[in-house]
C-alpha atoms as a PDB file:
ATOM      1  CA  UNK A   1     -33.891 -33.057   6.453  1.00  0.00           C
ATOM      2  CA  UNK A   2     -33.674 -31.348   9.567  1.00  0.00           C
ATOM      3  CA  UNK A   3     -30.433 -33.015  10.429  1.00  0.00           C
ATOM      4  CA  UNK A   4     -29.207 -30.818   7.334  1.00  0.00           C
ATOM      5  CA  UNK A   5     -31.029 -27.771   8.212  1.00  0.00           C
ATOM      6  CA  UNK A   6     -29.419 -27.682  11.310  1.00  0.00           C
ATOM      7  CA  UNK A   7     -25.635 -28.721   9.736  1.00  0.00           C
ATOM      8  CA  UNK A   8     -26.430 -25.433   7.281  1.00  0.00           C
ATOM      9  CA  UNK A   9     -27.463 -23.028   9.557  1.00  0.00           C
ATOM     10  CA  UNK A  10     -24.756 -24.002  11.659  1.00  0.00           C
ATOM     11  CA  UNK A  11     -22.092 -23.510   8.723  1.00  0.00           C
ATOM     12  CA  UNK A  12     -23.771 -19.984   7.972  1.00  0.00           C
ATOM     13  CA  UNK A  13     -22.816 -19.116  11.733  1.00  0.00           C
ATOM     14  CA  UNK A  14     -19.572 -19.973  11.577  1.00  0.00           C
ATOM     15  CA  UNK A  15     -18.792 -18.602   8.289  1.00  0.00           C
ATOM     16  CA  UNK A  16     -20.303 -15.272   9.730  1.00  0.00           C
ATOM     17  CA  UNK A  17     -18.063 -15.443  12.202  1.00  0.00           C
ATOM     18  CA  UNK A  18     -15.075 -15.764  10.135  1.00  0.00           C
ATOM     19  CA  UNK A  19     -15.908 -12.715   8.037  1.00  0.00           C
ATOM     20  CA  UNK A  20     -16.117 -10.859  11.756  1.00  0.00           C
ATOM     21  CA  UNK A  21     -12.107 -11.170  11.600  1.00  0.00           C
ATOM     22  CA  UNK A  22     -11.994  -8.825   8.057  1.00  0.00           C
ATOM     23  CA  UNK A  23     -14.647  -5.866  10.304  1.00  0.00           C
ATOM     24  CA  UNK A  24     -12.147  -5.366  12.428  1.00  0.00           C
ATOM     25  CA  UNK A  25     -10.566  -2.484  13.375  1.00  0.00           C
ATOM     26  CA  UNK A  26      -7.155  -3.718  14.420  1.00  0.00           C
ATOM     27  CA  UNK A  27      -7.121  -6.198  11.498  1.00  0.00           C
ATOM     28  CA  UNK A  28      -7.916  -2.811   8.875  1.00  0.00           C
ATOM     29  CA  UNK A  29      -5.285  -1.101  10.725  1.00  0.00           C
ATOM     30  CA  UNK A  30      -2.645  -3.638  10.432  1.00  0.00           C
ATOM     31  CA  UNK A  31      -3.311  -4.292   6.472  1.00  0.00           C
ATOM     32  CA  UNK A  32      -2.947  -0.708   5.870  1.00  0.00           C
ATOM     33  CA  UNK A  33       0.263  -0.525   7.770  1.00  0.00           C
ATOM     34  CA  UNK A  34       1.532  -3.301   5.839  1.00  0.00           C
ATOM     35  CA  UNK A  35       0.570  -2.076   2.362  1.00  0.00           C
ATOM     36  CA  UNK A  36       1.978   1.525   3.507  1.00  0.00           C
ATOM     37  CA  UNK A  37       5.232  -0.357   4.456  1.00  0.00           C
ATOM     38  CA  UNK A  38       5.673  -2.252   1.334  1.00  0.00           C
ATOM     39  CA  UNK A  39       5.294   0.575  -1.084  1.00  0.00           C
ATOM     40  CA  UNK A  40       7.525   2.413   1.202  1.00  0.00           C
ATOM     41  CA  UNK A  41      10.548  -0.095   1.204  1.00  0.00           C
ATOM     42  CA  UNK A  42      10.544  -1.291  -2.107  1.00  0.00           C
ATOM     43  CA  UNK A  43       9.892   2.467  -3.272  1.00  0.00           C
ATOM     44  CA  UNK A  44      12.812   3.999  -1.141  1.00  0.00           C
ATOM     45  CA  UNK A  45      14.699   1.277  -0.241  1.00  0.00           C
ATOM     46  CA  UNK A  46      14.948  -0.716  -3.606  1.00  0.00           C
ATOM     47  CA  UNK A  47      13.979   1.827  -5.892  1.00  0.00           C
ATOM     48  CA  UNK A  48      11.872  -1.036  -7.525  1.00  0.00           C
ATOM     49  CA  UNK A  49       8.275  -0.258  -9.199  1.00  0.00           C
ATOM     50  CA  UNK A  50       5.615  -2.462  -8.410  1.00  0.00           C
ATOM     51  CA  UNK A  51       6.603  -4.724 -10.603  1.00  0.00           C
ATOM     52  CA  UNK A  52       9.641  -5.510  -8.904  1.00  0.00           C
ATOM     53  CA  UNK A  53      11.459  -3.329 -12.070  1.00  0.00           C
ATOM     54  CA  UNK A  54      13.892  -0.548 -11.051  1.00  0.00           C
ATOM     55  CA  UNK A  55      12.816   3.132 -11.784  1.00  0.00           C
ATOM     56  CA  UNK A  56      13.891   4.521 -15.334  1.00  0.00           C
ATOM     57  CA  UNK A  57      16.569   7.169 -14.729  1.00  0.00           C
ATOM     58  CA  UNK A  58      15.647  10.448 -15.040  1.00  0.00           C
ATOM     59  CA  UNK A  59      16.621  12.134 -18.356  1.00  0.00           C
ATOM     60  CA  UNK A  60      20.427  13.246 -18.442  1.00  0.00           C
ATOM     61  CA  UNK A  61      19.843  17.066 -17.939  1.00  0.00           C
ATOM     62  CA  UNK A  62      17.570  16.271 -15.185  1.00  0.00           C
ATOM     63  CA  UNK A  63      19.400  14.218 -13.175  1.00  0.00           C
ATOM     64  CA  UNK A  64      22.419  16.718 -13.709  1.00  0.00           C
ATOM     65  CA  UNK A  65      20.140  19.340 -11.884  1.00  0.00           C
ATOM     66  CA  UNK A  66      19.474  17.594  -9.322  1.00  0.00           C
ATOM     67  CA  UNK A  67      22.792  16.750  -9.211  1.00  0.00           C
ATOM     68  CA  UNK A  68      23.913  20.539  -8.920  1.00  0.00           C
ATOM     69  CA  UNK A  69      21.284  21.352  -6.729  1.00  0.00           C
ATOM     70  CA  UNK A  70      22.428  18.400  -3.892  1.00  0.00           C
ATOM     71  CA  UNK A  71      19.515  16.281  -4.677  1.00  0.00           C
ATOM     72  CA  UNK A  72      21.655  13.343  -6.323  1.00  0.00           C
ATOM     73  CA  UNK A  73      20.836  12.093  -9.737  1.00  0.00           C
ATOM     74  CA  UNK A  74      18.792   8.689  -8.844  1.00  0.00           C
ATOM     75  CA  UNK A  75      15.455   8.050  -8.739  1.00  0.00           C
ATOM     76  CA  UNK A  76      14.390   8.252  -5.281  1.00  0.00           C
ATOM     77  CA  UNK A  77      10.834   9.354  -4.949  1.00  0.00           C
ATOM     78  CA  UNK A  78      10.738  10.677  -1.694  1.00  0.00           C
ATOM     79  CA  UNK A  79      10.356  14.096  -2.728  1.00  0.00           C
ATOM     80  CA  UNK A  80      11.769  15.551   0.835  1.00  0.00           C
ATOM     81  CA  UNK A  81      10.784  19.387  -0.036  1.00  0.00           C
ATOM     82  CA  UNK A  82       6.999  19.390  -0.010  1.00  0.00           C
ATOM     83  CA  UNK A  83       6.522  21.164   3.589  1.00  0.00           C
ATOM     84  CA  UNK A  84       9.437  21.037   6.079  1.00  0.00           C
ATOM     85  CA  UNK A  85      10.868  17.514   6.796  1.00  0.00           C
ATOM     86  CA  UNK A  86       7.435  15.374   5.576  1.00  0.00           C
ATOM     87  CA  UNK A  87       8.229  13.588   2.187  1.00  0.00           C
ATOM     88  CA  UNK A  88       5.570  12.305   0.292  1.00  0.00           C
ATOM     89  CA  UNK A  89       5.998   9.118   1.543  1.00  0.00           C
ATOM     90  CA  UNK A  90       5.492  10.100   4.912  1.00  0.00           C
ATOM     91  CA  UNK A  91       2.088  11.911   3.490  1.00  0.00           C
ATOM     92  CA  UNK A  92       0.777   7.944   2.644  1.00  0.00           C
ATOM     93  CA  UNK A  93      -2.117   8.299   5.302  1.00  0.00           C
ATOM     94  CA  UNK A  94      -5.080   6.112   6.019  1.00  0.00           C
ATOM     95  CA  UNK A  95      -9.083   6.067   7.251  1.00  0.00           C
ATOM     96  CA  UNK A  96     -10.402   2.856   8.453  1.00  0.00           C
ATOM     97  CA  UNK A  97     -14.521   2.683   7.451  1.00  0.00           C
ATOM     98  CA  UNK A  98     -17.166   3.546  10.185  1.00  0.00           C
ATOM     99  CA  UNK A  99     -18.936   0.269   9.324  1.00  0.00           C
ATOM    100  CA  UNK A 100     -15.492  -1.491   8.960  1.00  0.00           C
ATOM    101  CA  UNK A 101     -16.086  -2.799   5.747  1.00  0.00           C
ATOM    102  CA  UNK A 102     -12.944  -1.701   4.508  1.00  0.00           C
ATOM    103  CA  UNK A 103      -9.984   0.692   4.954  1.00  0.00           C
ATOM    104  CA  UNK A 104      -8.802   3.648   2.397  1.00  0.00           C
ATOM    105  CA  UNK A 105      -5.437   4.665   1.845  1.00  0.00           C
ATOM    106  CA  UNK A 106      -4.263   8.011   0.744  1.00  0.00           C
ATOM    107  CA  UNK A 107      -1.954  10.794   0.086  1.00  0.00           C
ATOM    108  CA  UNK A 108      -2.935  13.710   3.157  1.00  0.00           C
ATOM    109  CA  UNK A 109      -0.649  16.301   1.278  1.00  0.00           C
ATOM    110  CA  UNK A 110      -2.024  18.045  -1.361  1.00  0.00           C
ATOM    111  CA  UNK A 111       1.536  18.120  -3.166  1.00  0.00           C
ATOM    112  CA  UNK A 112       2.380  14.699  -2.282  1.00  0.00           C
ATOM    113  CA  UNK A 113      -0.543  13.809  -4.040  1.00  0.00           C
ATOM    114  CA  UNK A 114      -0.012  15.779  -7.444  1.00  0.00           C
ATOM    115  CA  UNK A 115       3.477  14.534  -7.478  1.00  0.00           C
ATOM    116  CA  UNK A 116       2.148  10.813  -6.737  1.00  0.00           C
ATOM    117  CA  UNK A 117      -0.020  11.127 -10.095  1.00  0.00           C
ATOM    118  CA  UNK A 118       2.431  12.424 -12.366  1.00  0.00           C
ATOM    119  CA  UNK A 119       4.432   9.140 -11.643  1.00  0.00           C
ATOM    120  CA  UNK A 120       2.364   6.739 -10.793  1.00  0.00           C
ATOM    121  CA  UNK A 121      -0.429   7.378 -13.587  1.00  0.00           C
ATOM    122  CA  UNK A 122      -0.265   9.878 -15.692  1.00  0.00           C
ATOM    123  CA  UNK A 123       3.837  10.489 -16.362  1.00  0.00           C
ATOM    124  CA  UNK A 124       6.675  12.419 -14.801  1.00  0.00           C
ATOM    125  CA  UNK A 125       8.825  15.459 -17.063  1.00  0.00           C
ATOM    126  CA  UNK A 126       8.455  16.380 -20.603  1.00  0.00           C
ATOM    127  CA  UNK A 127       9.062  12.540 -21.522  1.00  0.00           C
ATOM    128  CA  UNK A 128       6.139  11.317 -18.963  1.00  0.00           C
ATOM    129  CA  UNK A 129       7.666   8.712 -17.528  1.00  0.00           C
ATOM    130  CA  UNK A 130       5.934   6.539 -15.552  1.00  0.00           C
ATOM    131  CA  UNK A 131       6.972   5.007 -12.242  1.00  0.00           C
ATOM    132  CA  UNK A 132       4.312   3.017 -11.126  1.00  0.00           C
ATOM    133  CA  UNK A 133       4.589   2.646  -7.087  1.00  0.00           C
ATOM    134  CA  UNK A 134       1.528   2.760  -5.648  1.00  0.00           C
ATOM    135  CA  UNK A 135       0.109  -0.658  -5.849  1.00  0.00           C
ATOM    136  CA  UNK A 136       1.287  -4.292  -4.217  1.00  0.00           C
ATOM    137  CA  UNK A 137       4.434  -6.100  -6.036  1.00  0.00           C
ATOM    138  CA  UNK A 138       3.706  -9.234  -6.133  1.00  0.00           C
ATOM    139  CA  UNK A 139       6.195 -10.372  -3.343  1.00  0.00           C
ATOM    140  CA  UNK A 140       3.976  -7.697  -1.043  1.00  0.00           C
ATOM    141  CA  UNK A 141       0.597  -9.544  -2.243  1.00  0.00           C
ATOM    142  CA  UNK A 142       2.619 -13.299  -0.991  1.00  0.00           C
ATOM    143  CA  UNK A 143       3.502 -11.026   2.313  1.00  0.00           C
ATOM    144  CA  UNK A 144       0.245  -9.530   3.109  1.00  0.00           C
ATOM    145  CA  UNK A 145      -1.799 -13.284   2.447  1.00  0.00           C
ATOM    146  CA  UNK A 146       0.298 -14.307   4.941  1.00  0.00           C
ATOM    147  CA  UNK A 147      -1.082 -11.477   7.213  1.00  0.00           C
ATOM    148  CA  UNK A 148      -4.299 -11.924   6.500  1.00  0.00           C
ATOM    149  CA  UNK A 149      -4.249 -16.436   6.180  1.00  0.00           C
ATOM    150  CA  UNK A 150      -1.959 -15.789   9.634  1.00  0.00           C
ATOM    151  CA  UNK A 151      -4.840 -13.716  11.368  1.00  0.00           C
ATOM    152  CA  UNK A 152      -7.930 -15.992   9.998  1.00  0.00           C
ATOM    153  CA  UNK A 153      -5.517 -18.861  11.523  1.00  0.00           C
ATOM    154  CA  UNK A 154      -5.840 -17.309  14.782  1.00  0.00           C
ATOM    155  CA  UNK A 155      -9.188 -16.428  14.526  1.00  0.00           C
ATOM    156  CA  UNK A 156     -10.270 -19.961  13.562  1.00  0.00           C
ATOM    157  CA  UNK A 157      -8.155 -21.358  16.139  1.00  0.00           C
ATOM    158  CA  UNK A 158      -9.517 -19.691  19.022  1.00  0.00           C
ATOM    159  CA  UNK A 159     -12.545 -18.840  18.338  1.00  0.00           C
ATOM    160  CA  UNK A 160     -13.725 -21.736  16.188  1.00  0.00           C
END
C-alpha cells in the first residue's frame, strides 16, 4: 500500500509539472501568435472563412463601388482605412493572464472591432452576410496541436 502511495504521489508531481508548460508565459505568447497568424493568412492570403470556404462576394453594386473608389471588388477584409496605415488585422492584439492561466485575444481598435462583428457574427451590408474569420480552421487546430504536442515533447523530454 505504501508502495502505491508513493507511485501516486509521484504521478501527481509529474503531472503538475507538465501542466507548468501551459502557465507559461512564452508558451501563451507563442499560441497567440500562432492563432493571430492563422486567421491572418487564411483571411488575407486565401480569402478562406474558417471553414476553409471562400468569402461570398460582395453584392454587385457594392463591389462596383469599391471598384470606382480603388478598393477592388473582392473580398479582402483588411479594411486598410480605419486610422492611417493599421488595418484591422493589424488591430488583432493580445494580453497574456497575470496568473498565466490563459491568454486573450482581441481587436485594440475600436473600429476594427465593430467591423470584425458585422462579419464575423452578426452580418455585413443590407444582405448581412456573414464571413466568419475569427476562429481556428481546422487545418490551424492540426497546426497549433502540433505547437502545443511539439512544446509538451520538449518539456517532457528535458525535464521529465
Amino acid at each position: 500500500m505504501a508502495d502505491q502511495d508513493s507511485h501516486n504521489k509521484e504521478r501527481i508531481e509529474r503531472l503538475k509539472r507538465i501542466t507548468e508548460i501551459f502557465q507559461d508565459a512564452p508558451f501563451l505568447q507563442r499560441i497567440a501568435l500562432a492563432y493571430t497568424t492563422f486567421v491572418r493568412e487564411r483571411t488575407i492570403q486565401k480569402n478562406l472563412d474558417v471553414n476553409e470556404i471562400p468569402f461570398k462576394d460582395y453584392s454587385k453594386p457594392y463591389a462596383r463601388k469599391r471598384e470606382l473608389a480603388g478598393l477592388g471588388s473582392d473580398v479582402d477584409l483588411i479594411f486598410s482605412r480605419l486610422s492611417g496605415t493599421d488595418t484591422m488585422m493589424d488591430s488583432i492584439d493580445d494580453i497574456i493572464f497575470k496568473d498565466l492561466s490563459g491568454v486573450q485575444l482581441f481587436f485594440s481598435n475600436a473600429r476594427a472591432k465593430e467591423l470584425a462583428g458585422y462579419h464575423n457574427i452578426k452580418g455585413a451590408g443590407k444582405s448581412k452576410v456573414i464571413r466568419q474569420f475569427w476562429g481556428l480552421s481546422p487545418a490551424d487546430k492540426d497546426k497549433l496541436d502540433t505547437i502545443v504536442g511539439d512544446q509538451s515533447d520538449d518539456y517532457l523530454t528535458t525535464q521529465l
